[in-house]
PDB file of N, CA and C in Angstrom:
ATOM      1  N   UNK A   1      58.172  39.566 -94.588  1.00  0.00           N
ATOM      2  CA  UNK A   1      57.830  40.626 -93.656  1.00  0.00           C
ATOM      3  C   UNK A   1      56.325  40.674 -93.468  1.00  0.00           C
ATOM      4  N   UNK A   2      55.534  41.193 -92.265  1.00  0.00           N
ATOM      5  CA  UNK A   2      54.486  40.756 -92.447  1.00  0.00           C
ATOM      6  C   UNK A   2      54.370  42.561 -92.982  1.00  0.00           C
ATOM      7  N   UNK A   3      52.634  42.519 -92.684  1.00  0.00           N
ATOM      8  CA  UNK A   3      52.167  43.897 -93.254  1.00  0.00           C
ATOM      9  C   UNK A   3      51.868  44.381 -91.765  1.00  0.00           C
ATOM     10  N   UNK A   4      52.198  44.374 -90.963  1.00  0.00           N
ATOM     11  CA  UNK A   4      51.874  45.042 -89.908  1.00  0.00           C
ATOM     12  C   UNK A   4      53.164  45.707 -88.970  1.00  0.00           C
ATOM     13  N   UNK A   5      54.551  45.723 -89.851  1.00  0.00           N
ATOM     14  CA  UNK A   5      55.505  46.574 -89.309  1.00  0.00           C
ATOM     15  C   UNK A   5      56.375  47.144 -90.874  1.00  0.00           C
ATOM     16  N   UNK A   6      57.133  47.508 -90.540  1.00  0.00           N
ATOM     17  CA  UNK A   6      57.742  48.233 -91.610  1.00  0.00           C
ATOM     18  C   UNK A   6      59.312  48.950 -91.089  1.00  0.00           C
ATOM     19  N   UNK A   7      60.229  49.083 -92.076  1.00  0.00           N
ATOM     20  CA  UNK A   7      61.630  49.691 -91.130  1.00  0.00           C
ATOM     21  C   UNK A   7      61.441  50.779 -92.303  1.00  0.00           C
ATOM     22  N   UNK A   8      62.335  51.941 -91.107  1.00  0.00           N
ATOM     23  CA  UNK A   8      62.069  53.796 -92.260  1.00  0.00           C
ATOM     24  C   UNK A   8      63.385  53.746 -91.771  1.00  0.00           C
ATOM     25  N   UNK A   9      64.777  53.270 -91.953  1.00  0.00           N
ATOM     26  CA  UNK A   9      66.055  53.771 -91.552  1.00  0.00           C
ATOM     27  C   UNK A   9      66.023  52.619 -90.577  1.00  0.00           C
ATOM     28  N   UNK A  10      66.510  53.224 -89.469  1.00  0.00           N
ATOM     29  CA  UNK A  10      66.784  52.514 -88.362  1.00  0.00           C
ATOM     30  C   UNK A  10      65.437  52.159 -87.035  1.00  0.00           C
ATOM     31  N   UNK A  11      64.367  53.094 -87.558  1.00  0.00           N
ATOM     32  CA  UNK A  11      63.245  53.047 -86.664  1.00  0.00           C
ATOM     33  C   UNK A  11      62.250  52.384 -87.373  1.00  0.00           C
ATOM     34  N   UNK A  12      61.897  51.700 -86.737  1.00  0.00           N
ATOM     35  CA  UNK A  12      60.582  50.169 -86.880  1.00  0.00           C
ATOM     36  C   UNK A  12      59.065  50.542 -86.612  1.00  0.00           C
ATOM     37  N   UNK A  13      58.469  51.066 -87.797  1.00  0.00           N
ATOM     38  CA  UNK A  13      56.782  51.604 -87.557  1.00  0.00           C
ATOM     39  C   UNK A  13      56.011  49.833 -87.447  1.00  0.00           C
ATOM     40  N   UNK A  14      55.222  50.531 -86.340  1.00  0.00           N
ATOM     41  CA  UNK A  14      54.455  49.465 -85.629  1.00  0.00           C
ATOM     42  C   UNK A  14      53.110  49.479 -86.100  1.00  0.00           C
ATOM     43  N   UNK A  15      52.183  48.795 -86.918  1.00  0.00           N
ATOM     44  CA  UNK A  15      50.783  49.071 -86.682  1.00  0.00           C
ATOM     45  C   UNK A  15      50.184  47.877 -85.715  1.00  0.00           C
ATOM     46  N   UNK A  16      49.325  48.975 -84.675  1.00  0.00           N
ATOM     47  CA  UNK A  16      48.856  48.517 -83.940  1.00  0.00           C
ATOM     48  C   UNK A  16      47.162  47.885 -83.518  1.00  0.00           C
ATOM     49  N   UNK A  17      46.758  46.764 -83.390  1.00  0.00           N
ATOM     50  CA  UNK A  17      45.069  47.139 -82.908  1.00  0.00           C
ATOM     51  C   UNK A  17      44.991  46.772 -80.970  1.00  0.00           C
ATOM     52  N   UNK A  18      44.915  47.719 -80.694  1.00  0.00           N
ATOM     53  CA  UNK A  18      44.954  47.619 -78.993  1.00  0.00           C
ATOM     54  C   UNK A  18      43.573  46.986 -78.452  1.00  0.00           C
ATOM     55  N   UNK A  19      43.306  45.853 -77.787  1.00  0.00           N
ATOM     56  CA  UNK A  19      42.476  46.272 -77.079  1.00  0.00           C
ATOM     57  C   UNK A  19      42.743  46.256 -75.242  1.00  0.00           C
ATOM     58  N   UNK A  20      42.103  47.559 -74.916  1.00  0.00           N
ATOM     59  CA  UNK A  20      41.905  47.860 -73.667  1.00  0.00           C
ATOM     60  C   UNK A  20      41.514  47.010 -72.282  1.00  0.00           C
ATOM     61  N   UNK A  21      41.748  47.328 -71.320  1.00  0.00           N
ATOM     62  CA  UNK A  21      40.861  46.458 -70.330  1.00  0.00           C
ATOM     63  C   UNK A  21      41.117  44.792 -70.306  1.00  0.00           C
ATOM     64  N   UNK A  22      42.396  44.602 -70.534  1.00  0.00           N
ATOM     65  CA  UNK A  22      42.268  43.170 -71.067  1.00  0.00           C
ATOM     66  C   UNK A  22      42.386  42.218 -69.175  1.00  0.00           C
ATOM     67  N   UNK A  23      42.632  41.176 -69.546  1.00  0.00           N
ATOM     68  CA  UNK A  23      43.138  40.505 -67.866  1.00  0.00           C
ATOM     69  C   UNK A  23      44.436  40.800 -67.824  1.00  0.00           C
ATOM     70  N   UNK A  24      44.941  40.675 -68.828  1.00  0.00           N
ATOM     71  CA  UNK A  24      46.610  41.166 -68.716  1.00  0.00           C
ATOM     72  C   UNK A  24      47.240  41.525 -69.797  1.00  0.00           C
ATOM     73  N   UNK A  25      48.352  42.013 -70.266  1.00  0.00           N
ATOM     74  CA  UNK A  25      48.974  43.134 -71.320  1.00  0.00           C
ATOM     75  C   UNK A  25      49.666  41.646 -72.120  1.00  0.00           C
ATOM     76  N   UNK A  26      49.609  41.858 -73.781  1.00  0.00           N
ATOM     77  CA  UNK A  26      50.376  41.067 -74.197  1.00  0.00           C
ATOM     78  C   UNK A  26      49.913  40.787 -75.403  1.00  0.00           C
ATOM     79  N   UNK A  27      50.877  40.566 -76.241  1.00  0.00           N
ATOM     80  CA  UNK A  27      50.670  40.397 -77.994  1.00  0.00           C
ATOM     81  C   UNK A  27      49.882  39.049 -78.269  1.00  0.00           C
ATOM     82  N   UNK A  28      49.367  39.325 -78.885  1.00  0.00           N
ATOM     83  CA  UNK A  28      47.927  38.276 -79.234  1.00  0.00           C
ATOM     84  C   UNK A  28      48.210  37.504 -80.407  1.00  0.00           C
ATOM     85  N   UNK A  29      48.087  38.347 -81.868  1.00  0.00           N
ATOM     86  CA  UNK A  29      47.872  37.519 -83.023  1.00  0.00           C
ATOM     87  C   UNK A  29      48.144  38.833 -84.245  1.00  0.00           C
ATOM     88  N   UNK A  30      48.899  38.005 -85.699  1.00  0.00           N
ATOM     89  CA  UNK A  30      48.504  39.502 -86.255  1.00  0.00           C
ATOM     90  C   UNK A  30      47.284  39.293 -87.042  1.00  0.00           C
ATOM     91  N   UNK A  31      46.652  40.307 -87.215  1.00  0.00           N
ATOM     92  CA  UNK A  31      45.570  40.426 -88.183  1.00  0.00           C
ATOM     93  C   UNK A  31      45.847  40.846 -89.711  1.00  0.00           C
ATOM     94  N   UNK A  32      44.696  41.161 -89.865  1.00  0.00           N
ATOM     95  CA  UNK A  32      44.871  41.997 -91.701  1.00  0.00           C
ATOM     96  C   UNK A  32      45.385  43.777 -91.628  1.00  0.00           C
ATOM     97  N   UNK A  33      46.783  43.745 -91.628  1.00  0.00           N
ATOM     98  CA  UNK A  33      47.415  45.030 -91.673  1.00  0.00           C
ATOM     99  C   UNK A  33      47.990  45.430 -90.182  1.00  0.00           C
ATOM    100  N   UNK A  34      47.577  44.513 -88.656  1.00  0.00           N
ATOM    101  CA  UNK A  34      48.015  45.637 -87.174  1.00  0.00           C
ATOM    102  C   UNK A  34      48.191  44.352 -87.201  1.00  0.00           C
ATOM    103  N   UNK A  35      48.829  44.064 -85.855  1.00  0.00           N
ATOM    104  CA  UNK A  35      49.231  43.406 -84.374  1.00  0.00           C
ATOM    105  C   UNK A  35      48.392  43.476 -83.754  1.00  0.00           C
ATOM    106  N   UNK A  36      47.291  42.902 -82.886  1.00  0.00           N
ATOM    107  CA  UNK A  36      46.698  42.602 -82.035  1.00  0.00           C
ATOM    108  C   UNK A  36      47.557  42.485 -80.708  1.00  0.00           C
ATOM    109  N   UNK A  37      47.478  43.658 -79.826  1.00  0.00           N
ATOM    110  CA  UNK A  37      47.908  43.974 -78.702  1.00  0.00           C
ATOM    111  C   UNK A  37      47.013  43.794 -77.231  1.00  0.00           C
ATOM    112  N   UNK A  38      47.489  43.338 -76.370  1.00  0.00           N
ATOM    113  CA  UNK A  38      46.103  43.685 -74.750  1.00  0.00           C
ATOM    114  C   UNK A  38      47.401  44.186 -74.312  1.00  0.00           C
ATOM    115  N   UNK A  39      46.415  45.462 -73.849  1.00  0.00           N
ATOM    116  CA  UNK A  39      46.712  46.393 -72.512  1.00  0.00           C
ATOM    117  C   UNK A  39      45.637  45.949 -71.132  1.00  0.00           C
ATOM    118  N   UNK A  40      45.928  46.075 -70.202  1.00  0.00           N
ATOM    119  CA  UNK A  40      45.311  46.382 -68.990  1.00  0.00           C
ATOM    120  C   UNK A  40      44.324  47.624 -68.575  1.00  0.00           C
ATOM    121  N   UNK A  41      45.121  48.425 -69.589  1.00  0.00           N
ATOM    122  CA  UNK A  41      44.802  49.903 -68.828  1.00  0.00           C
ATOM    123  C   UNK A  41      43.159  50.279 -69.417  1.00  0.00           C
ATOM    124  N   UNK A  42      42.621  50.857 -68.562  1.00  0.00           N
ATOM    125  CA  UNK A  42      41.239  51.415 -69.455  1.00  0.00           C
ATOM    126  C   UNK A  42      41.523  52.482 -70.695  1.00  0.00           C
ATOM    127  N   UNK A  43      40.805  52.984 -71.809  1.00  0.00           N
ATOM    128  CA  UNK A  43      40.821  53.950 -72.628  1.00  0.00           C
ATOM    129  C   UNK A  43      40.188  55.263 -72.121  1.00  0.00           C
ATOM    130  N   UNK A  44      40.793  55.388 -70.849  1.00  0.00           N
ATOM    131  CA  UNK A  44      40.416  56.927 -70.370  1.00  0.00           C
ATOM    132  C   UNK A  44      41.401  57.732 -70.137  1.00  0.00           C
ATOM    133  N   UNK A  45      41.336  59.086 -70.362  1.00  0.00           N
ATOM    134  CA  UNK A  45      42.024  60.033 -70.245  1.00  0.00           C
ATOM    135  C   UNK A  45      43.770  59.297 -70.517  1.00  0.00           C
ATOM    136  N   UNK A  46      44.189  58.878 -71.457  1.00  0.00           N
ATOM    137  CA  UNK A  46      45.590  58.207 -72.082  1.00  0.00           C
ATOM    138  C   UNK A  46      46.215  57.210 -71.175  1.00  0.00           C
ATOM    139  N   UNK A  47      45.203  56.666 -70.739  1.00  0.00           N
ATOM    140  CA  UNK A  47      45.843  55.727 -69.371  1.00  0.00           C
ATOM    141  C   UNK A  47      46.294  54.747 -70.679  1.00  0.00           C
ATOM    142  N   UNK A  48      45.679  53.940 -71.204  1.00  0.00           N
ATOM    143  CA  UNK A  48      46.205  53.327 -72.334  1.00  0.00           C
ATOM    144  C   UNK A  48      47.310  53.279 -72.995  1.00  0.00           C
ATOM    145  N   UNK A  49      47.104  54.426 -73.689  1.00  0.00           N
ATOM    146  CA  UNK A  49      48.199  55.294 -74.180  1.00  0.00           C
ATOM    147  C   UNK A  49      49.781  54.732 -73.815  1.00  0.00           C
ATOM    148  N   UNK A  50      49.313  55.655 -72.241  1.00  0.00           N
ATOM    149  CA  UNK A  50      50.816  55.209 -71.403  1.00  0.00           C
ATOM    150  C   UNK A  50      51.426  54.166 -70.972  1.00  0.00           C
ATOM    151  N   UNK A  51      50.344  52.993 -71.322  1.00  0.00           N
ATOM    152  CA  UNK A  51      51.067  51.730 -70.730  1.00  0.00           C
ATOM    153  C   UNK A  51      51.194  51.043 -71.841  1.00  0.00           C
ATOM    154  N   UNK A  52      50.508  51.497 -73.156  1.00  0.00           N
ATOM    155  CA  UNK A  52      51.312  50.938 -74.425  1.00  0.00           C
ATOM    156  C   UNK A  52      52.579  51.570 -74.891  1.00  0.00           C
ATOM    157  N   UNK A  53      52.835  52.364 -74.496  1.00  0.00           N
ATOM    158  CA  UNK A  53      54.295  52.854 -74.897  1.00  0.00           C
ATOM    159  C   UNK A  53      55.548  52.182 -74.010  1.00  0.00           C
ATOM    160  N   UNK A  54      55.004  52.049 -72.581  1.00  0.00           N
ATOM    161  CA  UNK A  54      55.940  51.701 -71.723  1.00  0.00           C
ATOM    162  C   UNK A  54      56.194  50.364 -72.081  1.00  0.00           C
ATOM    163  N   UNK A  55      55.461  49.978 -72.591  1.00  0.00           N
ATOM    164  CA  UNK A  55      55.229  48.236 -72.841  1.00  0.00           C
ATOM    165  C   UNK A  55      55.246  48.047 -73.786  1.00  0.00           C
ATOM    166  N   UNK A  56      55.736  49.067 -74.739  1.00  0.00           N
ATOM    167  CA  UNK A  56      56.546  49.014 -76.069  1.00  0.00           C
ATOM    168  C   UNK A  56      58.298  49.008 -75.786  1.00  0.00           C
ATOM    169  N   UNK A  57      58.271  49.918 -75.304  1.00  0.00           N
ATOM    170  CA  UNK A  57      59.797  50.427 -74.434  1.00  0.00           C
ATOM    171  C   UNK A  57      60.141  49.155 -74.051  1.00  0.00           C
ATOM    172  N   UNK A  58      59.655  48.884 -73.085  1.00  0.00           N
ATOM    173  CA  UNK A  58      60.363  47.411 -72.404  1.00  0.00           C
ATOM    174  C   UNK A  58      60.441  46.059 -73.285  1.00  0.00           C
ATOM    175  N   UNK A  59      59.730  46.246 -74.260  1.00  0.00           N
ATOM    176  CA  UNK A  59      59.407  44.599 -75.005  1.00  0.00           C
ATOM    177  C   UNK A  59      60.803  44.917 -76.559  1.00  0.00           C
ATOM    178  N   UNK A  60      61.133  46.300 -76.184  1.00  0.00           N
ATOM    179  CA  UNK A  60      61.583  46.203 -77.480  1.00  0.00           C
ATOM    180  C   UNK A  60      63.316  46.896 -76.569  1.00  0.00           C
ATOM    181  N   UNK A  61      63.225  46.650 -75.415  1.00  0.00           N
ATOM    182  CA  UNK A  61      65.260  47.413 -74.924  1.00  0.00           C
ATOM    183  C   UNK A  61      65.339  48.859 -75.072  1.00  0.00           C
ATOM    184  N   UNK A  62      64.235  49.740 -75.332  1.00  0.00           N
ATOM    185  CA  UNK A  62      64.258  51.233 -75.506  1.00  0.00           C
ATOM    186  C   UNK A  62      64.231  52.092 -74.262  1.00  0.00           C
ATOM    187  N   UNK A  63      64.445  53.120 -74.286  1.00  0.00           N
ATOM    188  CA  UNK A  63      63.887  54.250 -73.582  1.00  0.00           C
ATOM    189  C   UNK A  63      62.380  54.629 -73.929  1.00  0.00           C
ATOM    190  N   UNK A  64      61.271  55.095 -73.069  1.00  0.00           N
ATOM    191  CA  UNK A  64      60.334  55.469 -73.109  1.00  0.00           C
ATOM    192  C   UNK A  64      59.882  56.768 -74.362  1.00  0.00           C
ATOM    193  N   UNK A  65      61.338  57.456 -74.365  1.00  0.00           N
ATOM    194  CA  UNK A  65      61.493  58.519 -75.588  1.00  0.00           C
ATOM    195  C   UNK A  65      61.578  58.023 -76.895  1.00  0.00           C
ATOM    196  N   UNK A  66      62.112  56.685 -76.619  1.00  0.00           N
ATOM    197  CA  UNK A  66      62.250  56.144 -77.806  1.00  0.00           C
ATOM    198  C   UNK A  66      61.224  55.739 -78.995  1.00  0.00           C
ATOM    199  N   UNK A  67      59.942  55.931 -77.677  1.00  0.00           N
ATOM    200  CA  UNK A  67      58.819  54.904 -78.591  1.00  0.00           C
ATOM    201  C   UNK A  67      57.908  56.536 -78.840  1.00  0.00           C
ATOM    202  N   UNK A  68      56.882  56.176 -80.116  1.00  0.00           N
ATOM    203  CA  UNK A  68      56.491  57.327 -80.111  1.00  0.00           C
ATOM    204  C   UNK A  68      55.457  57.227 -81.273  1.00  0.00           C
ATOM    205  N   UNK A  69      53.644  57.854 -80.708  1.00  0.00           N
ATOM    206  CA  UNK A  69      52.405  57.752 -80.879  1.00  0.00           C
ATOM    207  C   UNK A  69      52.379  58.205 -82.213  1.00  0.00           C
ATOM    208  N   UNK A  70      52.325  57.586 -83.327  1.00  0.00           N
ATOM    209  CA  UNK A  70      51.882  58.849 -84.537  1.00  0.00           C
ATOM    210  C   UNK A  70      50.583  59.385 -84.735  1.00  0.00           C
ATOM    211  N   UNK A  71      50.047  57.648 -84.297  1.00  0.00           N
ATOM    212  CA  UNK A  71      48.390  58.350 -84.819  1.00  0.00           C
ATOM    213  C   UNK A  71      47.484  57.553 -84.422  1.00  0.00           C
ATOM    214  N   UNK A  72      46.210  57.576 -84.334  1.00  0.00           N
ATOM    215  CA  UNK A  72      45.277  56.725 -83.400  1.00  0.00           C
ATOM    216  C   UNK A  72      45.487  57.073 -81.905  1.00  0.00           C
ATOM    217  N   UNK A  73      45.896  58.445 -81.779  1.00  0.00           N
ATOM    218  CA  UNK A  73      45.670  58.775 -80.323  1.00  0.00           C
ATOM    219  C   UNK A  73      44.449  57.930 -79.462  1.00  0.00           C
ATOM    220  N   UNK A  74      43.149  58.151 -80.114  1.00  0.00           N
ATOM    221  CA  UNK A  74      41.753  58.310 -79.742  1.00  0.00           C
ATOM    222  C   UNK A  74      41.252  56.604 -80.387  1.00  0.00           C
ATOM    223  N   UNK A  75      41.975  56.200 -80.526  1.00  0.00           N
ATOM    224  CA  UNK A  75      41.627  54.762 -81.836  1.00  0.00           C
ATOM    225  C   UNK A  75      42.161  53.344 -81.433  1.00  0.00           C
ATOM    226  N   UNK A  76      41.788  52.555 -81.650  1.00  0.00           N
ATOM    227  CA  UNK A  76      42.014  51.311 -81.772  1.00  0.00           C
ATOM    228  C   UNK A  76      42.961  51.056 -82.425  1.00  0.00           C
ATOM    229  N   UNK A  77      43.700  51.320 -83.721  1.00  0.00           N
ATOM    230  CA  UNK A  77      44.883  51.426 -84.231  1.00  0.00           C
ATOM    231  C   UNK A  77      45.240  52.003 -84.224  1.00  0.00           C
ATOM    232  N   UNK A  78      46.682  52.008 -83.897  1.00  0.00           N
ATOM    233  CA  UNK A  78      47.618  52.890 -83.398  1.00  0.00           C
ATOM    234  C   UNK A  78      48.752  52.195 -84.615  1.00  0.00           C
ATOM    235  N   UNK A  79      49.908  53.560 -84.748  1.00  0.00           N
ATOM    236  CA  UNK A  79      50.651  53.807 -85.617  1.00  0.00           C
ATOM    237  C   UNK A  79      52.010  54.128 -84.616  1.00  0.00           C
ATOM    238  N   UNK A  80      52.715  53.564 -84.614  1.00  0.00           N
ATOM    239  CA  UNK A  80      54.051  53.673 -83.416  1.00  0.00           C
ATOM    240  C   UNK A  80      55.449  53.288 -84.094  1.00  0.00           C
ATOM    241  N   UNK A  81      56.085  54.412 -83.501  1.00  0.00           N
ATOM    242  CA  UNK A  81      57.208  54.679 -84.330  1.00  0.00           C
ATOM    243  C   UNK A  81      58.561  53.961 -83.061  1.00  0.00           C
ATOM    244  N   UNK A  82      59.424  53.184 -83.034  1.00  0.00           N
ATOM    245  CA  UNK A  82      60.185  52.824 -82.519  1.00  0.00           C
ATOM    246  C   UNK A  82      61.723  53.176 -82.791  1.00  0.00           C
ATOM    247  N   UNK A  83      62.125  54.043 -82.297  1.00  0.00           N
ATOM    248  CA  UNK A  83      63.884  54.699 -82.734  1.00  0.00           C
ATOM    249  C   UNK A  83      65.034  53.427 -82.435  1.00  0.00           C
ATOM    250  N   UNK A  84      65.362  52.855 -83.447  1.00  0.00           N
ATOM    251  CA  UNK A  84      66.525  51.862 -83.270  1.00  0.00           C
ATOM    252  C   UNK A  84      66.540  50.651 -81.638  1.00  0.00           C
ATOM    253  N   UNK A  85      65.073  50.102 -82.003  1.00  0.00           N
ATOM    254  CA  UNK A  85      65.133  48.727 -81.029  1.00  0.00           C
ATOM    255  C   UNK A  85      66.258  47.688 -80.947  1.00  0.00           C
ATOM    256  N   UNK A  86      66.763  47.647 -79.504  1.00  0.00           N
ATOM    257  CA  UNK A  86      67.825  46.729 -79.203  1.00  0.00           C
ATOM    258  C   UNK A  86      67.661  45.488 -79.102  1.00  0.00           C
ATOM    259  N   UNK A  87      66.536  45.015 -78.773  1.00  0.00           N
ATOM    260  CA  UNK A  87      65.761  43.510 -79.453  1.00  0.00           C
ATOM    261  C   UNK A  87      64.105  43.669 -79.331  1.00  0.00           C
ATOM    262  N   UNK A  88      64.196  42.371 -79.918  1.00  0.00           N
ATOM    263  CA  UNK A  88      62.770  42.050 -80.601  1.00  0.00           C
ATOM    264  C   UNK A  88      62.112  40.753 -79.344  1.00  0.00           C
ATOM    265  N   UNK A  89      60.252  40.990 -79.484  1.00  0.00           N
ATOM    266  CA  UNK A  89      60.002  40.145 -79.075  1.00  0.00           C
ATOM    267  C   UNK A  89      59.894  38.630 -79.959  1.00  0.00           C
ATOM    268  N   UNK A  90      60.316  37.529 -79.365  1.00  0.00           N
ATOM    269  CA  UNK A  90      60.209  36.337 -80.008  1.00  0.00           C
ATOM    270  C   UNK A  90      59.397  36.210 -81.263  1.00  0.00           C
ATOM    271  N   UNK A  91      57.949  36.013 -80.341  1.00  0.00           N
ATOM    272  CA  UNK A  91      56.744  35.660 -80.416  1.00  0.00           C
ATOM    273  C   UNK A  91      56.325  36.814 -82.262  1.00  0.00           C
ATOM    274  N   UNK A  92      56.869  37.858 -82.417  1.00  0.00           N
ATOM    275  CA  UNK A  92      56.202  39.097 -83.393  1.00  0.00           C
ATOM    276  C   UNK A  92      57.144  38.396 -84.649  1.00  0.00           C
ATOM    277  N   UNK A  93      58.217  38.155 -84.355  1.00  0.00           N
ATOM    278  CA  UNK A  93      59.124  37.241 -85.460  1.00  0.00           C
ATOM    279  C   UNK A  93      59.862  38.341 -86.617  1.00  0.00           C
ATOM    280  N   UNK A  94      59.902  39.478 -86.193  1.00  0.00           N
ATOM    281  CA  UNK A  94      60.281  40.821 -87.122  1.00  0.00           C
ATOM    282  C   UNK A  94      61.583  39.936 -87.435  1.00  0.00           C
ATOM    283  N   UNK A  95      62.147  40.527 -88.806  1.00  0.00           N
ATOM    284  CA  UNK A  95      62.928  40.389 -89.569  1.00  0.00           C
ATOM    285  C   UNK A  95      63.865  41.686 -89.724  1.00  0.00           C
ATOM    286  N   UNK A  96      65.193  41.804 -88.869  1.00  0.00           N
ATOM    287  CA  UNK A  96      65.762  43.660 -88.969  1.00  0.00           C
ATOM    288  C   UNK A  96      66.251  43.886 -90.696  1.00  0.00           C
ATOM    289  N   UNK A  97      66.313  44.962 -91.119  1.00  0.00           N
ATOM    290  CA  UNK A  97      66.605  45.383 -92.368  1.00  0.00           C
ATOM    291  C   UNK A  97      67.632  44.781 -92.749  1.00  0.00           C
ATOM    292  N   UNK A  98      68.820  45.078 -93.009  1.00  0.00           N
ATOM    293  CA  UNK A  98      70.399  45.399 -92.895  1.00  0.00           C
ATOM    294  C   UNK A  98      70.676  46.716 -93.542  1.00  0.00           C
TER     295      UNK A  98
END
């Protein structure tokens, strides 16, 4: 398992390092403890925010409710809680519990 996800039950905590402003949205590399993420969106007023969740949602078969900010509102790492993902991206290589 790496150190940058974790399963609590059925929901999959994500650590995240976002960066903003990228040319285009998409999982990078993992580092020491996050995922290296690009968003598009700038870090203003939660524009970010919102297109990392949606683009959590979609990469993982969820509803938008599904995905959900714990911490690093304001931060570069982000802490994201995922309620029972219906698949996985390739590329992240997660391993599900049983």
């Amino acid at each position: 398992m790496g150190d940058w996800y974790q399963w609590q039950g059925n929901d999959l905590i994500l650590h995240l390092r976002l960066q903003p402003r990228a040319s285009r949205a998409g999982w990078v590399e993992p580092m020491a403890g996050a995922y290296k993420l690009r968003i598009q969106a700038p870090p203003v007023e939660g524009k970010a925010n919102a297109e990392l969740l949606g683009f959590l949602a979609k990469a993982f078969g969820v509803s938008k409710a599904a995905v959900c900010l714990e911490s690093g509102q304001n931060a570069r790492f982000k802490r994201i809680r995922i309620a029972s993902p219906s698949r996985f991206p390739d590329e992240l290589h997660i391993i599900k519990e049983a």
